[in-house]
PDB file of N, CA and C in Angstrom:
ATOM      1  N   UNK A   1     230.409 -83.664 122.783  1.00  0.00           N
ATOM      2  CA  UNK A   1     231.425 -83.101 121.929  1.00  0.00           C
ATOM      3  C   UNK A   1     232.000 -84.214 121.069  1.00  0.00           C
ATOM      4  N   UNK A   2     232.110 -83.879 119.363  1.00  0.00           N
ATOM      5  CA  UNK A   2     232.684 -84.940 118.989  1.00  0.00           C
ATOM      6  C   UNK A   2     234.311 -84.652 118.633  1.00  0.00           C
ATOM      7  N   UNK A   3     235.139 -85.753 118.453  1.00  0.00           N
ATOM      8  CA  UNK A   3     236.296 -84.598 117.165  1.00  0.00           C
ATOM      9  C   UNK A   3     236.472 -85.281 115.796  1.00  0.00           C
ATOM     10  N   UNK A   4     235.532 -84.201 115.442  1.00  0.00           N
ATOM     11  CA  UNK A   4     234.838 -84.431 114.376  1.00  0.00           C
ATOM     12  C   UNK A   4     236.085 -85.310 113.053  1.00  0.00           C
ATOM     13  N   UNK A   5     237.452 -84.803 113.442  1.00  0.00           N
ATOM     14  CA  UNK A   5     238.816 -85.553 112.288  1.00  0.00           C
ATOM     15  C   UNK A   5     238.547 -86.687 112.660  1.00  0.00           C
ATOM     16  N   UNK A   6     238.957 -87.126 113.993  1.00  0.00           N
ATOM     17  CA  UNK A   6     239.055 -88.674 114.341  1.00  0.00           C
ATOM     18  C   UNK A   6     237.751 -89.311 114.090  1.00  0.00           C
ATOM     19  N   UNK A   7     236.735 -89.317 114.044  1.00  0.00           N
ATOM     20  CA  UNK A   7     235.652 -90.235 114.010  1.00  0.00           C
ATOM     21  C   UNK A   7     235.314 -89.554 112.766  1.00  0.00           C
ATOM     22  N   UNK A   8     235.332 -88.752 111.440  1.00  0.00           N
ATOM     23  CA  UNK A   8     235.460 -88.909 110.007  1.00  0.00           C
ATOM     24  C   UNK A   8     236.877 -90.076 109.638  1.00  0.00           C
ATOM     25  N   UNK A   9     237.747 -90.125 109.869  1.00  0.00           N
ATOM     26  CA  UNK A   9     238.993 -90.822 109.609  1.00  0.00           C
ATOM     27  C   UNK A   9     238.473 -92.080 110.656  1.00  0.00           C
ATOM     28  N   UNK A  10     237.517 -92.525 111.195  1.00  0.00           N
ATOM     29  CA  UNK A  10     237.097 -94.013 111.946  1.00  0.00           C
ATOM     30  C   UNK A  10     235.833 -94.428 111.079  1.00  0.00           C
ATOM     31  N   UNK A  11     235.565 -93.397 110.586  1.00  0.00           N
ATOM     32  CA  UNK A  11     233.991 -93.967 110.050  1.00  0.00           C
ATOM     33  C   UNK A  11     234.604 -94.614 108.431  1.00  0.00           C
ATOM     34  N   UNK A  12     235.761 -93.897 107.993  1.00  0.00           N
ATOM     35  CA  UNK A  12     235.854 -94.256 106.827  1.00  0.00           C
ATOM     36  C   UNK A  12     237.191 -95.587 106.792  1.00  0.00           C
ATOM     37  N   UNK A  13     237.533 -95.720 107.660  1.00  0.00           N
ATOM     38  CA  UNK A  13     237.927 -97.070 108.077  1.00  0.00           C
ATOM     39  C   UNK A  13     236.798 -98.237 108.198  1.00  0.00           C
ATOM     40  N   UNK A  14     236.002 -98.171 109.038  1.00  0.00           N
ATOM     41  CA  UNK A  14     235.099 -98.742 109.492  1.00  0.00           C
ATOM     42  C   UNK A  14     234.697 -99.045 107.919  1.00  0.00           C
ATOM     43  N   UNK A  15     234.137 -98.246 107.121  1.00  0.00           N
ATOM     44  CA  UNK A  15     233.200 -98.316 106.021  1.00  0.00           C
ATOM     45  C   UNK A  15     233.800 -97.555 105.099  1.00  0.00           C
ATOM     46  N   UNK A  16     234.507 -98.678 104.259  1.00  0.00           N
ATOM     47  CA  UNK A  16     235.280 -98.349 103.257  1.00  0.00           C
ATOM     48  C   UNK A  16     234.719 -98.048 101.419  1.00  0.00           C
ATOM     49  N   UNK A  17     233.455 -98.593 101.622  1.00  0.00           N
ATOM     50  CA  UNK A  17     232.518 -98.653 100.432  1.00  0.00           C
ATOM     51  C   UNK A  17     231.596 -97.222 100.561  1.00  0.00           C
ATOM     52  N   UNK A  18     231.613 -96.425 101.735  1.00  0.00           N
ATOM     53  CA  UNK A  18     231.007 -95.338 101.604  1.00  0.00           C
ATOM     54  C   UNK A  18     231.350 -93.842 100.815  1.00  0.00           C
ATOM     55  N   UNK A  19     230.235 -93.206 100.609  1.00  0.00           N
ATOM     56  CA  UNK A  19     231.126 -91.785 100.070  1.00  0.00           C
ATOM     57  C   UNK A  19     231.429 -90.585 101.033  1.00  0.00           C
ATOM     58  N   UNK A  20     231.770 -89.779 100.693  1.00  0.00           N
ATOM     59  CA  UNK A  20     232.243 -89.090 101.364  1.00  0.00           C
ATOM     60  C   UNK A  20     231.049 -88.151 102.048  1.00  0.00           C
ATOM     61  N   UNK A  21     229.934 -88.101 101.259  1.00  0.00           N
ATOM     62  CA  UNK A  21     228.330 -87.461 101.609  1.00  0.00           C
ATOM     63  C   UNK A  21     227.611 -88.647 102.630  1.00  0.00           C
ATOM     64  N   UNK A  22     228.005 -89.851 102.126  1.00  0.00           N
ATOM     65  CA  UNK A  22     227.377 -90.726 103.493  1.00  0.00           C
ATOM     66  C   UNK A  22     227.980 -90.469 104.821  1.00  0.00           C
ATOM     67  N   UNK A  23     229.484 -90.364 104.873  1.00  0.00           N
ATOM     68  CA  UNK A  23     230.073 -89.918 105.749  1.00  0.00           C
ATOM     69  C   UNK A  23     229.648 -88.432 106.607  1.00  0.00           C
ATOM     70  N   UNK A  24     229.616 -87.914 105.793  1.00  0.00           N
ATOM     71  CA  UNK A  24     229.331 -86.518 106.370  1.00  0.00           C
ATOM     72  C   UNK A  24     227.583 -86.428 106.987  1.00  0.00           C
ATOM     73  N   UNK A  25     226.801 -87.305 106.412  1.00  0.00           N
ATOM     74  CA  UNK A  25     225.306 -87.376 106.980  1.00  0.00           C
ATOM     75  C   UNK A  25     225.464 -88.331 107.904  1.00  0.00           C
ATOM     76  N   UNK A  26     226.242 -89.112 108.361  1.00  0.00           N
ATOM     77  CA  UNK A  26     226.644 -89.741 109.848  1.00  0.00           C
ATOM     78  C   UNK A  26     226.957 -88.393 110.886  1.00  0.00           C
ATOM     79  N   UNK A  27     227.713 -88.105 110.653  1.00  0.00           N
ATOM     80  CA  UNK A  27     228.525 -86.735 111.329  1.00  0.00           C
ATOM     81  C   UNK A  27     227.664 -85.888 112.047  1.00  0.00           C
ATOM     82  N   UNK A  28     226.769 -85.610 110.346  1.00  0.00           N
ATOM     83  CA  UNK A  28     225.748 -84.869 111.192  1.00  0.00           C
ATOM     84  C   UNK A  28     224.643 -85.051 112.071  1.00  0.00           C
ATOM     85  N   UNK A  29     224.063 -86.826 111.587  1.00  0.00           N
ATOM     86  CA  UNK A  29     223.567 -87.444 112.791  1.00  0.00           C
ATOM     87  C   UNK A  29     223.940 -87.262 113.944  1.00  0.00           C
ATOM     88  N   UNK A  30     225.281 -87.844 114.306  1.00  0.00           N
ATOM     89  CA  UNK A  30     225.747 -87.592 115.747  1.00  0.00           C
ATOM     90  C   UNK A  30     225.673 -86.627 116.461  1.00  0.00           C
ATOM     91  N   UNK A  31     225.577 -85.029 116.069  1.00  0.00           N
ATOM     92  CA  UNK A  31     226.347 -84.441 116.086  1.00  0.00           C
ATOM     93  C   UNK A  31     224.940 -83.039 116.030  1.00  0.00           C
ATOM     94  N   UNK A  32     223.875 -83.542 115.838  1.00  0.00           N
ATOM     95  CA  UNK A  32     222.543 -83.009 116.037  1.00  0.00           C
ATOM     96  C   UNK A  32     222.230 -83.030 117.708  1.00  0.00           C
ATOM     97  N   UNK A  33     221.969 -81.620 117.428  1.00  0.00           N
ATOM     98  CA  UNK A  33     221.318 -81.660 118.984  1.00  0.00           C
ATOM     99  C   UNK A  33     220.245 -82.000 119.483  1.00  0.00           C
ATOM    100  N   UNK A  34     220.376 -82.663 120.596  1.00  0.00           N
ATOM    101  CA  UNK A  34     219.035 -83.405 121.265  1.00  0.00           C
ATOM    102  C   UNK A  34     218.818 -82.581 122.798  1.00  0.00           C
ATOM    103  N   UNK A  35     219.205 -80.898 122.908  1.00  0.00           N
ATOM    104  CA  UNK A  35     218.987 -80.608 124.168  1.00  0.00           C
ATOM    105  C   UNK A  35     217.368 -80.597 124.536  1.00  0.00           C
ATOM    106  N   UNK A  36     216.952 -80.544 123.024  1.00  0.00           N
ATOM    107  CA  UNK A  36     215.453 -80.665 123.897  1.00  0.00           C
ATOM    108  C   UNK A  36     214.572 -81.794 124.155  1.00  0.00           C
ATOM    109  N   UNK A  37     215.292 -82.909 123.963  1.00  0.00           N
ATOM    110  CA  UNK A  37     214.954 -84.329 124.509  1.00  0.00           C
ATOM    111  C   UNK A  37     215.576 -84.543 125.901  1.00  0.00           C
ATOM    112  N   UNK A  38     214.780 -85.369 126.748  1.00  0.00           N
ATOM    113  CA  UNK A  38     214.689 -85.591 128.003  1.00  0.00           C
ATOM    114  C   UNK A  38     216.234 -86.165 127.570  1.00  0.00           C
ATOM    115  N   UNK A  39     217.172 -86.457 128.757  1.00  0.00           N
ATOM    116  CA  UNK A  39     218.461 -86.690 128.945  1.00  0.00           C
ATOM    117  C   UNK A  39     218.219 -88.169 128.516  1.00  0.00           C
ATOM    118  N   UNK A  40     217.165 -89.462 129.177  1.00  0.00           N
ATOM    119  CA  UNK A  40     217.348 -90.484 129.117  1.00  0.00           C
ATOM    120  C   UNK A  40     216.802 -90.612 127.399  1.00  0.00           C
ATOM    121  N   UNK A  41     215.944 -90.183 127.004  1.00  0.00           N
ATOM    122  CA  UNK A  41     215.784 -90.346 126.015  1.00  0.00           C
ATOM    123  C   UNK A  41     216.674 -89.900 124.564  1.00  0.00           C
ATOM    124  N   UNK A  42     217.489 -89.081 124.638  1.00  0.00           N
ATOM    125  CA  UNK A  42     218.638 -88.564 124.304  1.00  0.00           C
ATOM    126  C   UNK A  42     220.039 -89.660 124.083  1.00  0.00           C
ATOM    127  N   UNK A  43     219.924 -90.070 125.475  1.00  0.00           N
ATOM    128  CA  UNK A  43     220.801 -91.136 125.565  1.00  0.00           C
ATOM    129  C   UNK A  43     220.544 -92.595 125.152  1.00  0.00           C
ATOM    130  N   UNK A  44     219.191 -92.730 124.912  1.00  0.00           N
ATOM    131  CA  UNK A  44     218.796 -94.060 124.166  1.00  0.00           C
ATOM    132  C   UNK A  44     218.583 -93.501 122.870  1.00  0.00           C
ATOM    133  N   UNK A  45     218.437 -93.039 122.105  1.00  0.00           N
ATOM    134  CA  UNK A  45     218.919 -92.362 120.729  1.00  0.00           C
ATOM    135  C   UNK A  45     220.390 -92.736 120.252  1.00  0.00           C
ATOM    136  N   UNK A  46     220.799 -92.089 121.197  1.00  0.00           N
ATOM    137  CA  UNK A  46     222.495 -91.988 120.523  1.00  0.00           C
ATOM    138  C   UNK A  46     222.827 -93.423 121.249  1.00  0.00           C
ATOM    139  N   UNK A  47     222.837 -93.982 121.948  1.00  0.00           N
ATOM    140  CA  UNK A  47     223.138 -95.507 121.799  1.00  0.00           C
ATOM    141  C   UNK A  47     222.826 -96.490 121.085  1.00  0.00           C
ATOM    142  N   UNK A  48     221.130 -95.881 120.617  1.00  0.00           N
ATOM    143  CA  UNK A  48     221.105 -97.012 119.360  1.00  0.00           C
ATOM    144  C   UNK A  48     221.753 -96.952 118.013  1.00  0.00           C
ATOM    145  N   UNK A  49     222.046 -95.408 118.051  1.00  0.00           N
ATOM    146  CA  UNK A  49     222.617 -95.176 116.619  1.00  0.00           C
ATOM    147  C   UNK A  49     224.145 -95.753 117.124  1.00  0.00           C
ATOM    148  N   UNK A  50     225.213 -95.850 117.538  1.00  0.00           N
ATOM    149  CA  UNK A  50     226.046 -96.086 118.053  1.00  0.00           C
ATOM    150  C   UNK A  50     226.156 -97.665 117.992  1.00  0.00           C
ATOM    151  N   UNK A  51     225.233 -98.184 118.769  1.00  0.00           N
ATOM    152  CA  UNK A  51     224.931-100.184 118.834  1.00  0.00           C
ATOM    153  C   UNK A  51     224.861-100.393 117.310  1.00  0.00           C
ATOM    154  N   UNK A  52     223.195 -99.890 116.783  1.00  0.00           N
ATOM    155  CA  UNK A  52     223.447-100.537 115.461  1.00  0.00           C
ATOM    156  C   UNK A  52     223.821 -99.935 114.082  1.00  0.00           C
ATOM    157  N   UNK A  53     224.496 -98.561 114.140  1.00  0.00           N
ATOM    158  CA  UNK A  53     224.827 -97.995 112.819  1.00  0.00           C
ATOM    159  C   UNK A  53     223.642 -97.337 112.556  1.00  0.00           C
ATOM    160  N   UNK A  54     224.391 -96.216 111.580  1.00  0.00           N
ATOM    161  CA  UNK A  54     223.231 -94.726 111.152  1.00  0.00           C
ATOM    162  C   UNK A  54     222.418 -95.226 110.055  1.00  0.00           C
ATOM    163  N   UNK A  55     221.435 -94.966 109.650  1.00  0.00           N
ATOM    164  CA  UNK A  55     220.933 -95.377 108.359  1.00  0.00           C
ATOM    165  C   UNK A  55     220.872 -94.183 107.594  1.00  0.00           C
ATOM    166  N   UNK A  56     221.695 -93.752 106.586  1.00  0.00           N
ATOM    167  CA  UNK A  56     221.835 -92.701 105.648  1.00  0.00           C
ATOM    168  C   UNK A  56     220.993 -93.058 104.112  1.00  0.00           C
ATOM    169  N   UNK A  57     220.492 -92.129 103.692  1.00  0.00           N
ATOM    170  CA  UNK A  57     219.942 -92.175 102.433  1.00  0.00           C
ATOM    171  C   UNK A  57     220.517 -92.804 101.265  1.00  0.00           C
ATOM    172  N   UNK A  58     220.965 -93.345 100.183  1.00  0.00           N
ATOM    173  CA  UNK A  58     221.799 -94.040  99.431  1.00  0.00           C
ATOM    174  C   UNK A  58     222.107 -92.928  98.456  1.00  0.00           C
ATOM    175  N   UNK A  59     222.957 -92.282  98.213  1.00  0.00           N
ATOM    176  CA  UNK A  59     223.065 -91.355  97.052  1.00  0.00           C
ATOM    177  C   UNK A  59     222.374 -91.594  95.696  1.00  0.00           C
ATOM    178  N   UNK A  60     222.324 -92.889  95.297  1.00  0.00           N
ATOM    179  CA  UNK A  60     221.151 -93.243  93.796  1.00  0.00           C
ATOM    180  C   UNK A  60     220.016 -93.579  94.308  1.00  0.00           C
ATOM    181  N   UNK A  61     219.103 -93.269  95.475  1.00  0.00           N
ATOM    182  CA  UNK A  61     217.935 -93.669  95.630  1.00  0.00           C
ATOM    183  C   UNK A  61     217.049 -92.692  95.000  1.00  0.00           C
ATOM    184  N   UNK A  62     215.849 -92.890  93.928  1.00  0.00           N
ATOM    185  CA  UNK A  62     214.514 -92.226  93.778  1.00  0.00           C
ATOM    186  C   UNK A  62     213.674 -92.487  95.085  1.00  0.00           C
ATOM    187  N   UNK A  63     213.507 -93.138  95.419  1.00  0.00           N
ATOM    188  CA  UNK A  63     212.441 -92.991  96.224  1.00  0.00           C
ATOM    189  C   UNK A  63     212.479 -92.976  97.729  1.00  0.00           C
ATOM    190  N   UNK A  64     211.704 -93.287  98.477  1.00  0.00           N
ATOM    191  CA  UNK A  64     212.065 -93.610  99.687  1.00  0.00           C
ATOM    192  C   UNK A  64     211.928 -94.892 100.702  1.00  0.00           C
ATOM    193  N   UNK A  65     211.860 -96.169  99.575  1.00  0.00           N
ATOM    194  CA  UNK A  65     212.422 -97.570 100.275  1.00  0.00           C
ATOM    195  C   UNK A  65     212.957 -97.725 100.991  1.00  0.00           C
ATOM    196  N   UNK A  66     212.862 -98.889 101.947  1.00  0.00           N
ATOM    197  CA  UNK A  66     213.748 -99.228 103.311  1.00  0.00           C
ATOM    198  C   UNK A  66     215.184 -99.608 102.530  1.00  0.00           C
ATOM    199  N   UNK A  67     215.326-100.174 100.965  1.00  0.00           N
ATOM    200  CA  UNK A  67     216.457-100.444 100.283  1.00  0.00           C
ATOM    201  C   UNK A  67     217.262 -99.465 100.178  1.00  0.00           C
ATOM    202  N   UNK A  68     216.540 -98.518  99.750  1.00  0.00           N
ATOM    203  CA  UNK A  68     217.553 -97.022  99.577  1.00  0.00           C
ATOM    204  C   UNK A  68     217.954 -96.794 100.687  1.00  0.00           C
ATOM    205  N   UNK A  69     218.261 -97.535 101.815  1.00  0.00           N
ATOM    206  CA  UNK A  69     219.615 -96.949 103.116  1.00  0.00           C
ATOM    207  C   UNK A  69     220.454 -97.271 103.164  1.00  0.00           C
ATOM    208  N   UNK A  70     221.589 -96.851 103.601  1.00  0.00           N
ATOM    209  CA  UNK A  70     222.461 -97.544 104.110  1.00  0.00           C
ATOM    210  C   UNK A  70     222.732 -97.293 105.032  1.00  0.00           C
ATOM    211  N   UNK A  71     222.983 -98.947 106.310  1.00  0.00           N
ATOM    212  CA  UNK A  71     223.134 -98.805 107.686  1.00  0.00           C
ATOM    213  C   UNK A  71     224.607 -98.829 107.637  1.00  0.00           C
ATOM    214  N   UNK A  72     225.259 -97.490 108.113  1.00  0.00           N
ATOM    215  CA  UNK A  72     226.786 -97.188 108.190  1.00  0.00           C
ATOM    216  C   UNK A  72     227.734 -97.353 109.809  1.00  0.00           C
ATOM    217  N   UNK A  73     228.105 -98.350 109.649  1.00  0.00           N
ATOM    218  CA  UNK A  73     228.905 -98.657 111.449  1.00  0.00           C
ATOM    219  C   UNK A  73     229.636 -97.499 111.925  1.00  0.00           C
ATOM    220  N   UNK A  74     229.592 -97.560 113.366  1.00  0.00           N
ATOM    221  CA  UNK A  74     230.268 -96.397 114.233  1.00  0.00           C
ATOM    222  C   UNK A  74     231.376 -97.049 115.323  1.00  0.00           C
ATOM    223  N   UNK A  75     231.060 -98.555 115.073  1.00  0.00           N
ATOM    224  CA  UNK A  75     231.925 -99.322 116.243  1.00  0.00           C
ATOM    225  C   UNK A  75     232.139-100.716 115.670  1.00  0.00           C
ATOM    226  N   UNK A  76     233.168-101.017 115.590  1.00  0.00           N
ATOM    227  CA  UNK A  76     233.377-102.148 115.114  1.00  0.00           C
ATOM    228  C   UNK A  76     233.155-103.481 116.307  1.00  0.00           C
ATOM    229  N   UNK A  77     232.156-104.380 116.509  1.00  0.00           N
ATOM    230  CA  UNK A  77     231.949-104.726 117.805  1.00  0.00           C
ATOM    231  C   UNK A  77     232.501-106.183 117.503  1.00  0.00           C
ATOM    232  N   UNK A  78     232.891-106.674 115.940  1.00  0.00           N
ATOM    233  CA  UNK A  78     233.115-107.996 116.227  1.00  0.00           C
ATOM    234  C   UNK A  78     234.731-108.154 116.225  1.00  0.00           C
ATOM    235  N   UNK A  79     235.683-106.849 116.157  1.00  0.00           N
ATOM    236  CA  UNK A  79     236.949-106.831 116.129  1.00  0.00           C
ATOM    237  C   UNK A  79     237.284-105.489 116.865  1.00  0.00           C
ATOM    238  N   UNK A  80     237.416-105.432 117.951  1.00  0.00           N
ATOM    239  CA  UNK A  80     237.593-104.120 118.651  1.00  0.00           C
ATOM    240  C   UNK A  80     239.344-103.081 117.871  1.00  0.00           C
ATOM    241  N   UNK A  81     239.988-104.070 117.645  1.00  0.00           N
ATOM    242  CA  UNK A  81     241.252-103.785 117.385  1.00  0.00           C
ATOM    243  C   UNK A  81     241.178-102.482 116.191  1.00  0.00           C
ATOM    244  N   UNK A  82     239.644-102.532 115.491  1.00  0.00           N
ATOM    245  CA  UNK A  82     239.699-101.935 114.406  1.00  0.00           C
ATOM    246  C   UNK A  82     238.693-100.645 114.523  1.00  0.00           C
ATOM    247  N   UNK A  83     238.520-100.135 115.973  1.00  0.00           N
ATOM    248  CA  UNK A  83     237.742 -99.039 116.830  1.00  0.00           C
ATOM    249  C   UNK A  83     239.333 -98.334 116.568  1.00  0.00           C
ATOM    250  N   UNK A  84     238.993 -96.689 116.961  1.00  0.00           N
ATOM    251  CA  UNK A  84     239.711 -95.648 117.704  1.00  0.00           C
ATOM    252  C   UNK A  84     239.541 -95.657 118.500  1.00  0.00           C
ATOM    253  N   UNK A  85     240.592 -95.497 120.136  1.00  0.00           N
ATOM    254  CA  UNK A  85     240.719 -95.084 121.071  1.00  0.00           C
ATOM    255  C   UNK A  85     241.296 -93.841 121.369  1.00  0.00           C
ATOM    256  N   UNK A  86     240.796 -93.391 122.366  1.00  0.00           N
ATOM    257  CA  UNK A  86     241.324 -92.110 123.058  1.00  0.00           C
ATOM    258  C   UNK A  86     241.364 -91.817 124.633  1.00  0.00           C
ATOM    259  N   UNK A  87     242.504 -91.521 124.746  1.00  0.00           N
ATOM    260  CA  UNK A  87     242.627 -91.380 126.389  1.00  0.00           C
ATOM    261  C   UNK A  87     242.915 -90.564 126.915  1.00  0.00           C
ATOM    262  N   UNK A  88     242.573 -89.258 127.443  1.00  0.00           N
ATOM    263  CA  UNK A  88     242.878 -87.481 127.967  1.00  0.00           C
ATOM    264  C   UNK A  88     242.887 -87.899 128.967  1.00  0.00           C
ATOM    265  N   UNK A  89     243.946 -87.477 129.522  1.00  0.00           N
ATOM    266  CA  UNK A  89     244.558 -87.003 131.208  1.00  0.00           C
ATOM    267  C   UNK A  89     243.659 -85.567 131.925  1.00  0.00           C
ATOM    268  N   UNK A  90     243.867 -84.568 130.308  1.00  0.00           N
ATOM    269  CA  UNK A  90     243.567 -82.961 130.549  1.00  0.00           C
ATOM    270  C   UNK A  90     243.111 -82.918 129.203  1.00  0.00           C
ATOM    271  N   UNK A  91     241.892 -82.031 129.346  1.00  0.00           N
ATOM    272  CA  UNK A  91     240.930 -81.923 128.112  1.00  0.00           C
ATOM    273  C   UNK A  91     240.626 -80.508 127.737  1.00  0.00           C
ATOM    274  N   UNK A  92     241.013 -79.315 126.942  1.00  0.00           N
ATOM    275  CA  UNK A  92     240.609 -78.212 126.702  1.00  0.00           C
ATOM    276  C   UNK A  92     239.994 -78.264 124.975  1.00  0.00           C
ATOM    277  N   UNK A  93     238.794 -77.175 125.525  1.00  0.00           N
ATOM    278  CA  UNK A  93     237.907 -77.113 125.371  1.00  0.00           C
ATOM    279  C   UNK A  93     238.065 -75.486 124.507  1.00  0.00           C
ATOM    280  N   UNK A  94     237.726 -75.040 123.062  1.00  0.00           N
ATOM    281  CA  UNK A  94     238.025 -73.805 122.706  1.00  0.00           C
ATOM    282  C   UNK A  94     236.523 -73.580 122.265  1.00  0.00           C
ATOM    283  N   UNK A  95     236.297 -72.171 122.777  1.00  0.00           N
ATOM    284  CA  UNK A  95     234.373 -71.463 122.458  1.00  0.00           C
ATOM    285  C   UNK A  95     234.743 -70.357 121.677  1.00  0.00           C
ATOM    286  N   UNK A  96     233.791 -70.070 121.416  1.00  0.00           N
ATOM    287  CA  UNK A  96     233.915 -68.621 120.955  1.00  0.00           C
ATOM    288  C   UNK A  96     234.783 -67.396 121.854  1.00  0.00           C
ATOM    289  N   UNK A  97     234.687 -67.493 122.943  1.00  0.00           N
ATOM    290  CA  UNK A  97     234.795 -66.530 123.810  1.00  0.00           C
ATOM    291  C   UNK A  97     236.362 -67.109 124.556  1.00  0.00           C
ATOM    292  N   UNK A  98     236.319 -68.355 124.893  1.00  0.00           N
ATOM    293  CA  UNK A  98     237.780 -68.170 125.260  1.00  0.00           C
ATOM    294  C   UNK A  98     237.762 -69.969 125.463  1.00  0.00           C
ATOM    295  N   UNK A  99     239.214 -70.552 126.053  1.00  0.00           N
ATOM    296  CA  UNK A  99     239.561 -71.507 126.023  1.00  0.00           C
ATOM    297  C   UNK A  99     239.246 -71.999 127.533  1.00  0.00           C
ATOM    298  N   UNK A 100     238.715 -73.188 127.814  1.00  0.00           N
ATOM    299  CA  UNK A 100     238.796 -73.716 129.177  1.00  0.00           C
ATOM    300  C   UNK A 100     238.828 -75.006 129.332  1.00  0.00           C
ATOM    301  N   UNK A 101     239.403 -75.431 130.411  1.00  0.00           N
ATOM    302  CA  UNK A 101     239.907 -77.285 130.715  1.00  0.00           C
ATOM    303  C   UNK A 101     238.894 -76.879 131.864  1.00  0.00           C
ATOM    304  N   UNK A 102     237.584 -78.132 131.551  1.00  0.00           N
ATOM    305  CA  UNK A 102     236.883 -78.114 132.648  1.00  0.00           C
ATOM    306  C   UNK A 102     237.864 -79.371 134.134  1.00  0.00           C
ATOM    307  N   UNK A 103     237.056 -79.062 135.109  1.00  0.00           N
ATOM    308  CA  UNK A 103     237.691 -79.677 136.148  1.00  0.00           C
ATOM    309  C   UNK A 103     236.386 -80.700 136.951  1.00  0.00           C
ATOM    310  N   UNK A 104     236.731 -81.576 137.471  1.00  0.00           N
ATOM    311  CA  UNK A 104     236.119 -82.345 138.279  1.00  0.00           C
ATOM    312  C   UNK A 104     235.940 -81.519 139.667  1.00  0.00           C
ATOM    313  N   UNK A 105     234.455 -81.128 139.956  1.00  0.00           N
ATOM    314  CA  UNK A 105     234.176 -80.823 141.229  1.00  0.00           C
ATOM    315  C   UNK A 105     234.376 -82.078 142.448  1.00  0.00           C
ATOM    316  N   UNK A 106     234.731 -81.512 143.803  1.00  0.00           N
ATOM    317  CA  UNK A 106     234.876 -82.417 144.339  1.00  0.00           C
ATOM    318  C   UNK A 106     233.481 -83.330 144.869  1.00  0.00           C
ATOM    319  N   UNK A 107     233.596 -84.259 145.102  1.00  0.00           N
ATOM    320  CA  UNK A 107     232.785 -84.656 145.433  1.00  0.00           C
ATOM    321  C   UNK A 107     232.028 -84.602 146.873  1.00  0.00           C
ATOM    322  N   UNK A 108     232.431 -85.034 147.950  1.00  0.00           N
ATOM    323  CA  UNK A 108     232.161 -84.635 149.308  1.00  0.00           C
ATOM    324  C   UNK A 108     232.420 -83.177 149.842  1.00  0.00           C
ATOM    325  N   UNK A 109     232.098 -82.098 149.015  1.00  0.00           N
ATOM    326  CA  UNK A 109     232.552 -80.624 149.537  1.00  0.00           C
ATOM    327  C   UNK A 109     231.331 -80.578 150.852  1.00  0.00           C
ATOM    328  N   UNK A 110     232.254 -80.190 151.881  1.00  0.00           N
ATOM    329  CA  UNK A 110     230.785 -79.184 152.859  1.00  0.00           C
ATOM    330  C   UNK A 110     230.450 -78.123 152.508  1.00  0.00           C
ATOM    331  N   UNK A 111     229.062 -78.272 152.943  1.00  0.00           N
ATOM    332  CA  UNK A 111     228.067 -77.508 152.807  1.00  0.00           C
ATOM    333  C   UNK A 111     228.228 -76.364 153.805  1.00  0.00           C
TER     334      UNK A 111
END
């Protein structure tokens, strides 16, 4: 799950020279589903995009050169101060169908 305000309003901190269409083709990077990739492989995807930044198309590119990208940051790793944080106690969750705060199952339940 992303939220989608805070990390549009981090990406354009982060990357202040971008447009607002580079922004939004990050977004949708993230934000693409990978249920039908194996979990680990899923998760090495989105960590690399995450470690080293999305590579988005350049809005004036003709062609399709490795020049025409741009690699757009998601984490600022050499100044943390300039990341978003977030910290939930209690997390709800709104679907189509209705609202729910998932819960932590216990762990040692008997069987």
């Amino acid at each position: 799950m992303l939220l989608v305000q805070r990390l549009r309003a981090a990406l354009e901190k982060l990357n202040p020279n971008c447009s607002a269409n580079d922004i939004n083709a990050v977004i949708e990077e993230l934000a693409r589903d990978r249920s039908s990739m194996s979990p680990i492989a899923a998760n090495e995807q989105y960590y690399r995009l995450i470690r080293e930044g999305v590579k988005v198309k350049s809005e004036d590119a003709n062609d399709d050169q490795e020049d025409d990208y741009l690699t757009i940051q998601v984490i600022d790793w050499a100044d943390y101060a300039n990341n978003d944080f977030l910290l939930c106690s209690q997390l709800f969750i709104t679907g189509e169908k209705e609202t729910r705060r998932p819960i932590e199952r216990e762990k040692n339940r008997a069987l």
